[in-house]
Protein backbone atom coordinates (compact mmCIF):
# COMPACT_ATOMS: atom_id res chain seq x y z
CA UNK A 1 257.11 223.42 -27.26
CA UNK A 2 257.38 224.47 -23.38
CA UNK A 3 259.69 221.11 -23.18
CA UNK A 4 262.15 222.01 -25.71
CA UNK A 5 262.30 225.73 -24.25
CA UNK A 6 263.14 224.38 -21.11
CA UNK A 7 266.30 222.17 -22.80
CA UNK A 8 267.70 224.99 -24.68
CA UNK A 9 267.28 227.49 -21.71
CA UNK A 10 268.77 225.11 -19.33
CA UNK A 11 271.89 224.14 -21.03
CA UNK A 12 272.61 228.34 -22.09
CA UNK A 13 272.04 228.86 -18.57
CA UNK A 14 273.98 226.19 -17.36
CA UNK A 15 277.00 227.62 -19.51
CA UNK A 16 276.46 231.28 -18.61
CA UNK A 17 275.97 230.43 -14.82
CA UNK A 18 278.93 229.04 -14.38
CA UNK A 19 280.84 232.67 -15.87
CA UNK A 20 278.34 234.56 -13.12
CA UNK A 21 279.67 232.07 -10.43
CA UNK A 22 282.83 233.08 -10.94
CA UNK A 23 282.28 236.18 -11.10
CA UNK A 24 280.12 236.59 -8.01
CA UNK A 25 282.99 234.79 -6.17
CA UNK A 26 285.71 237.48 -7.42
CA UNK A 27 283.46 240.45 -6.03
CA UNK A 28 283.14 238.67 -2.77
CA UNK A 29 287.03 238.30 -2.52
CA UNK A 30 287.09 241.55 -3.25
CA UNK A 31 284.71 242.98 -0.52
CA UNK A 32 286.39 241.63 1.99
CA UNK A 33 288.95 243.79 1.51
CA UNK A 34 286.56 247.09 1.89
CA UNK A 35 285.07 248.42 5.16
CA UNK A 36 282.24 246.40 5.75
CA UNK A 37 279.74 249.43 5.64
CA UNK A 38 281.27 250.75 2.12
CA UNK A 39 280.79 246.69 0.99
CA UNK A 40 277.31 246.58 2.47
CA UNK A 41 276.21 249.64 0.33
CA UNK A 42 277.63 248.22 -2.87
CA UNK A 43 276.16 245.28 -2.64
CA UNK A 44 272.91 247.19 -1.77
CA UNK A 45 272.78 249.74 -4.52
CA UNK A 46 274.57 246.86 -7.00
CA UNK A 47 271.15 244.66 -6.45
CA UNK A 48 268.72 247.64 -7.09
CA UNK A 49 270.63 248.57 -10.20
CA UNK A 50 270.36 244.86 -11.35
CA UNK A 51 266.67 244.93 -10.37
CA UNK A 52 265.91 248.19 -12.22
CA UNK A 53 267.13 245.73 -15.47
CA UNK A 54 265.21 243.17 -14.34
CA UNK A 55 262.16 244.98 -14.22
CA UNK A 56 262.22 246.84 -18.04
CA UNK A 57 262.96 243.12 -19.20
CA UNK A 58 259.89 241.64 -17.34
CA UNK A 59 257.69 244.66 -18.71
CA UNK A 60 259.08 244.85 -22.02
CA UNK A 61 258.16 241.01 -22.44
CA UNK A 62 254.45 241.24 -20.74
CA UNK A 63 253.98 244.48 -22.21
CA UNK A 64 255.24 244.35 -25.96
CA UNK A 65 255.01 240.52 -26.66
CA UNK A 66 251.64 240.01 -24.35
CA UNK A 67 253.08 236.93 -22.19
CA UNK A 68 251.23 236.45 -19.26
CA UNK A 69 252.93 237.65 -15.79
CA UNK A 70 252.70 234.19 -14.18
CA UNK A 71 254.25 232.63 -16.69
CA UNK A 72 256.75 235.01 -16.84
CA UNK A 73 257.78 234.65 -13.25
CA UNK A 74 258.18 231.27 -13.56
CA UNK A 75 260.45 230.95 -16.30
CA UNK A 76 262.61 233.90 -14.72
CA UNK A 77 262.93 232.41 -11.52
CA UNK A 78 263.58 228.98 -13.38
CA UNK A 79 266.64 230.09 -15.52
CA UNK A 80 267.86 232.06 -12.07
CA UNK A 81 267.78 228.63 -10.21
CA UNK A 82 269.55 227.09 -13.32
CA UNK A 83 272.63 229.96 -12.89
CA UNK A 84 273.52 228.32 -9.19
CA UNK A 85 273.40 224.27 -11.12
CA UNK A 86 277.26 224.56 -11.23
CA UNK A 87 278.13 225.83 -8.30
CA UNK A 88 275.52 222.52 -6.86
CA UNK A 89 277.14 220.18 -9.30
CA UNK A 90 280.55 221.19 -8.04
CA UNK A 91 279.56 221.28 -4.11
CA UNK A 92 277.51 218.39 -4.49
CA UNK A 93 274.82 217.73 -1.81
CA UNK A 94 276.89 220.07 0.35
CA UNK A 95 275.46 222.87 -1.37
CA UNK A 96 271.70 222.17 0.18
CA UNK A 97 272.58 221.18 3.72
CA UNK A 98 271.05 223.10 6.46
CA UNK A 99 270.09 223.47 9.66
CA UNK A 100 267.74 225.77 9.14
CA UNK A 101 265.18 224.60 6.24
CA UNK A 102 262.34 225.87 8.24
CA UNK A 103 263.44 229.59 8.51
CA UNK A 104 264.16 229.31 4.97
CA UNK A 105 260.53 228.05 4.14
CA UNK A 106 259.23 230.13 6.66
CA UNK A 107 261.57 233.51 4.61
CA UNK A 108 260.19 232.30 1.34
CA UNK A 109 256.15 232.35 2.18
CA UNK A 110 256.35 235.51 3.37
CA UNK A 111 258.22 237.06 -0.12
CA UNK A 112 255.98 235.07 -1.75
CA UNK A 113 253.00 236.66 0.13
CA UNK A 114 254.73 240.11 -0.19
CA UNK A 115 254.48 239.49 -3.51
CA UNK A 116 250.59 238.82 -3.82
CA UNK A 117 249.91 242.05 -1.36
CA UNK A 118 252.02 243.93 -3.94
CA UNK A 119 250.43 242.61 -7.16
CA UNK A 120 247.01 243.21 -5.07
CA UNK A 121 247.78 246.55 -4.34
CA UNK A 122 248.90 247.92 -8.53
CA UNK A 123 245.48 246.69 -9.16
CA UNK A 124 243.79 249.21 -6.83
CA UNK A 125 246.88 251.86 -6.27
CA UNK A 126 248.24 254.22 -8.77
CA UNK A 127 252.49 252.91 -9.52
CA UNK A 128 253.75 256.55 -7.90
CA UNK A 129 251.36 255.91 -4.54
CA UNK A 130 252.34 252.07 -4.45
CA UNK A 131 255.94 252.74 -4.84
CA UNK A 132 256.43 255.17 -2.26
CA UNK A 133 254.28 253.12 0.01
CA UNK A 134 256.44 250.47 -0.23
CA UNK A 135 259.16 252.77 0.72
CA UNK A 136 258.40 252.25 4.14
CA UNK A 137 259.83 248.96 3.98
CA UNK A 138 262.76 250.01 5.84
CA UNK A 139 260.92 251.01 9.34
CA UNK A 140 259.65 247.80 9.94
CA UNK A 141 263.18 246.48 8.81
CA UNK A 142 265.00 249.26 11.79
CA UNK A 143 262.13 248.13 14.75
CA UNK A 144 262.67 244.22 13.88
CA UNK A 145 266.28 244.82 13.53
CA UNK A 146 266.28 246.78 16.62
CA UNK A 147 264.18 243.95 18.54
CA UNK A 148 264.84 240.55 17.07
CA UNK A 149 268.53 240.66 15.66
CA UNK A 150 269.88 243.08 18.77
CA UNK A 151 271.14 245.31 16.09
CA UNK A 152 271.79 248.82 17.51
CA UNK A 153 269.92 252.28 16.06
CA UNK A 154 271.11 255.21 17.04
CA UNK A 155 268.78 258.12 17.28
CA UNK A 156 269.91 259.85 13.89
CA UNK A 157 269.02 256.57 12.05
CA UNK A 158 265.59 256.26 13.84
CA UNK A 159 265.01 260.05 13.02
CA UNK A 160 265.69 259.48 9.61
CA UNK A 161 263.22 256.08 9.68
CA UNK A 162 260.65 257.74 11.63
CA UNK A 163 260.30 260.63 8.98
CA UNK A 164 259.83 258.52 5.85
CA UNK A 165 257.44 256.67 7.26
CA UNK A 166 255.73 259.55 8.73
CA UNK A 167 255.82 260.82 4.57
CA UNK A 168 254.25 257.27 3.57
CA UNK A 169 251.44 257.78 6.59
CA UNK A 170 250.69 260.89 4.62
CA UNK A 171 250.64 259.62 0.99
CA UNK A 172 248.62 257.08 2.64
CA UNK A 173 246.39 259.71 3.84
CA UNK A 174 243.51 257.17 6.27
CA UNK A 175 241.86 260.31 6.83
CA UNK A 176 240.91 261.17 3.18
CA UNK A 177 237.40 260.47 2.05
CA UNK A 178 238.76 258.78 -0.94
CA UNK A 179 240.62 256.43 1.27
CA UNK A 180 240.22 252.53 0.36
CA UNK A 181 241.28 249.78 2.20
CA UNK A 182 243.53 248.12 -0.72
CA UNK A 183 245.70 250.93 -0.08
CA UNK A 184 247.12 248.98 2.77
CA UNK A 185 248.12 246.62 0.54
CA UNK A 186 251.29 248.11 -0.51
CA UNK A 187 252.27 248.10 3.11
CA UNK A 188 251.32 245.22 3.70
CA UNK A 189 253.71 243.91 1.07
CA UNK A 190 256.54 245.92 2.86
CA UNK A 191 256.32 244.30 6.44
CA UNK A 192 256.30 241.18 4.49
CA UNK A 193 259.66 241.95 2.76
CA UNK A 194 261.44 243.87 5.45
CA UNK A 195 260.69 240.14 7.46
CA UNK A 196 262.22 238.34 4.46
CA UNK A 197 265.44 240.92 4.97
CA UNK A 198 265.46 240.02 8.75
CA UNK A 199 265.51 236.19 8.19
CA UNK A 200 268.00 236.92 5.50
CA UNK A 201 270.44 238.69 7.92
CA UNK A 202 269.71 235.74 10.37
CA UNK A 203 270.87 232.85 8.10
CA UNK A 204 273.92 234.77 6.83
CA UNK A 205 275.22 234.56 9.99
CA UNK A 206 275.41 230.49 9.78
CA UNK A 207 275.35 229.73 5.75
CA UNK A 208 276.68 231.48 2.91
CA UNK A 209 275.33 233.74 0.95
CA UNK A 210 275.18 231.37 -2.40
CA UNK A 211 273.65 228.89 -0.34
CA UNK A 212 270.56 231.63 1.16
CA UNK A 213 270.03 232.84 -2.45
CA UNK A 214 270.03 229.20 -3.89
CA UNK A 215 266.91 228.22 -1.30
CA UNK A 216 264.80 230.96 -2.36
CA UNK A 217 265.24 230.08 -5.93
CA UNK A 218 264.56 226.53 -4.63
CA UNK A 219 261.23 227.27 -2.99
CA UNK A 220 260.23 229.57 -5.28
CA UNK A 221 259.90 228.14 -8.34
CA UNK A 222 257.09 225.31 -7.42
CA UNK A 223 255.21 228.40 -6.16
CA UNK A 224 255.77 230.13 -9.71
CA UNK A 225 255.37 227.01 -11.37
CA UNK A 226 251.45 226.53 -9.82
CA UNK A 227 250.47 229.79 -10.69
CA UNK A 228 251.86 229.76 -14.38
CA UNK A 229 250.09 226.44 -14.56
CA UNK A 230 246.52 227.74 -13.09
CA UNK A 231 246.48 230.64 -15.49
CA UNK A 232 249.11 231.98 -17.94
CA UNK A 233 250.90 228.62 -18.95
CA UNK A 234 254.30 228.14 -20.05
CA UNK A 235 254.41 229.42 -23.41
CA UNK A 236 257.07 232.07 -24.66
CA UNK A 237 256.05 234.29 -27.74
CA UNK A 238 258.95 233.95 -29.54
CA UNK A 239 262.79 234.50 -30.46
CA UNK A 240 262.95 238.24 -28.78
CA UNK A 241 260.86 237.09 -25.48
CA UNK A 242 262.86 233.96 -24.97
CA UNK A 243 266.12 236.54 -24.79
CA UNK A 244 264.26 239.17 -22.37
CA UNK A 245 263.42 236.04 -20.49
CA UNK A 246 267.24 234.73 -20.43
CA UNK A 247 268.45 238.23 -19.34
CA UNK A 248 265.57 238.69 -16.85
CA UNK A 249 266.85 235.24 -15.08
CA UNK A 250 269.92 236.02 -15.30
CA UNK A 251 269.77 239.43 -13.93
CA UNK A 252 267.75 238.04 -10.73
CA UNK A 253 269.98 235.41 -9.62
CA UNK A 254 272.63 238.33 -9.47
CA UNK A 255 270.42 240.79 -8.17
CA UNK A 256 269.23 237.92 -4.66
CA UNK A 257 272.88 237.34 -4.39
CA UNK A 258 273.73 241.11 -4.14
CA UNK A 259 271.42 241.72 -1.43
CA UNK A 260 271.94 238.57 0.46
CA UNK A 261 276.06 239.79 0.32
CA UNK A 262 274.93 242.80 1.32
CA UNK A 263 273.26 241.79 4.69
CA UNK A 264 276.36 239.12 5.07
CA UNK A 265 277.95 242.26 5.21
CA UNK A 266 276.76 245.35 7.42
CA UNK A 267 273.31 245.54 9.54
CA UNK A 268 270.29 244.78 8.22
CA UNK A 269 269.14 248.61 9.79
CA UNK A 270 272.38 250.13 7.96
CA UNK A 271 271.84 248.76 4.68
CA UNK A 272 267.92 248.50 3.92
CA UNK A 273 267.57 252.80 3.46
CA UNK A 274 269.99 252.08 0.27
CA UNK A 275 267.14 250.08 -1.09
CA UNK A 276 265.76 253.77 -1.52
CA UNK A 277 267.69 253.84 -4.40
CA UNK A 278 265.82 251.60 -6.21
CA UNK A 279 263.12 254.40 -7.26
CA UNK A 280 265.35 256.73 -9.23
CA UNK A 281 267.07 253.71 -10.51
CA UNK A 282 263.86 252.40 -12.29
CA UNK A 283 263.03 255.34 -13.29
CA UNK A 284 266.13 255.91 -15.35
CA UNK A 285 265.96 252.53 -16.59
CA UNK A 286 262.08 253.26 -17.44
């Protein structure tokens, strides 16, 4: 059953993939005619909005047709690698040579480890205290951006940093007597990701940005693919899940190119506080 899944969501990707291509490549003709801040924050806001879609899909299918998380994860990040197979059939091998396959491994462990310090942490941490915690994603993105990439913050910027994170030291609240460790864990998960956003601005600078998003697809799905097979399998629950599925695969390959455009873009520093917006954005989607 899993195998003939696979077939028929492979070939509808395959056909819808190659519309998103084109698509993708007609808003990046387009940005380059914008000021590279204003294109930066498009691309920024345009990936949260995608996300926000993403996420209702991924709960609506765990939630309402009961299919295991793992096993949804891996068939989303499946039919997202499936959207880039005709932009690789067209480039050929081209389209997966690097000089940098170790910063891309290296970028992909630690989403994938952001990942487990998030899923970790909405097991111990109510959603409202997790999500703002991981609001302070964009500090650790400023300092790194600030000391690895030579990027420069002005003081308004760090002002601005240094006060949200100063909000998510108090919503941490280390001090309370009801303080746990596991609620690190959603901050954890944020230095993670803001050192997948660094790495991402580092390899724009060399590849494109279908090639970046194309690698973490790559590397991710034998990750999602051990997981699904150590504890939620690779069943789909039916007609309706197999579309939220399609859409939630979709939606993500869009979504990683967005933000990978949008650090091709602008600075890493300038464009990670749009990622702010992703919080009222899921909550209007919710």
């Amino acid at each position: 059953m899993a195998l003939s899944y696979l077939c028929a969501l492979i070939y509808l990707v395959f056909l819808k993939g190659r519309m998103m291509n084109q698509t993708m490549h007609s808003l990046a003709a387009s940005s380059k005619q914008l000021n590279p801040a204003i294109a930066g924050a498009f691309y920024m806001v345009l990936a949260g909005a995608v996300f926000a879609l993403v996420n209702i899909s991924l709960q609506a299918v765990t939630m309402q047709y009961a299919m295991a998380s793992s096993s949804a994860a891996f068939w989303q990040y499946l039919i997202a690698l499936a959207c880039g197979a005709p932009w690789v059939a067209r480039s050929g091998m081209a389209a997966l040579r690097t000089d940098h396959l170790a910063l891309h491994i290296i970028r992909v462990a630690a989403a994938a480890i952001g990942v487990q310090f998030w899923v970790a942490g909405l097991a111990h941490v109510p959603i409202w205290q997790a999500i703002a915690l991981i609001m302070t994603s964009p500090f650790f993105v400023n300092a790194g951006a600030g000391l690895f990439l030579g990027e420069r913050i002005g003081p308004a910027r760090w002002l601005a940093t240094v006060a949200g994170f100063a909000g998510g030291m108090i919503i941490l609240a280390p001090w309370s007597d009801t303080f746990i460790a596991a609620t690190f864990y959603p901050v954890l998960a944020a230095v993670f990701w803001a050192a997948t956003s660094l790495m991402t601005k580092q390899l724009t600078a060399t590849e494109s940005s279908v090639k970046v998003t194309l690698y973490m697809l790559v590397l991710l799905t034998p990750i999602n693919a051990a997981l699904a097979a150590t504890s939620g399998g690779f069943a789909i629950p039916g007609a309706t899940a197999v579309a939220l599925i399609v859409a939630s695969g979709l939606l993500t390959s869009a979504a990683q190119y967005f933000i990978t455009r949008a650090y091709a873009t602008a600075d890493a520093a300038y464009v990670q506080p749009f990622d702010y917006l992703k919080l009222p954005l899921n909550v209007l989607a919710g």
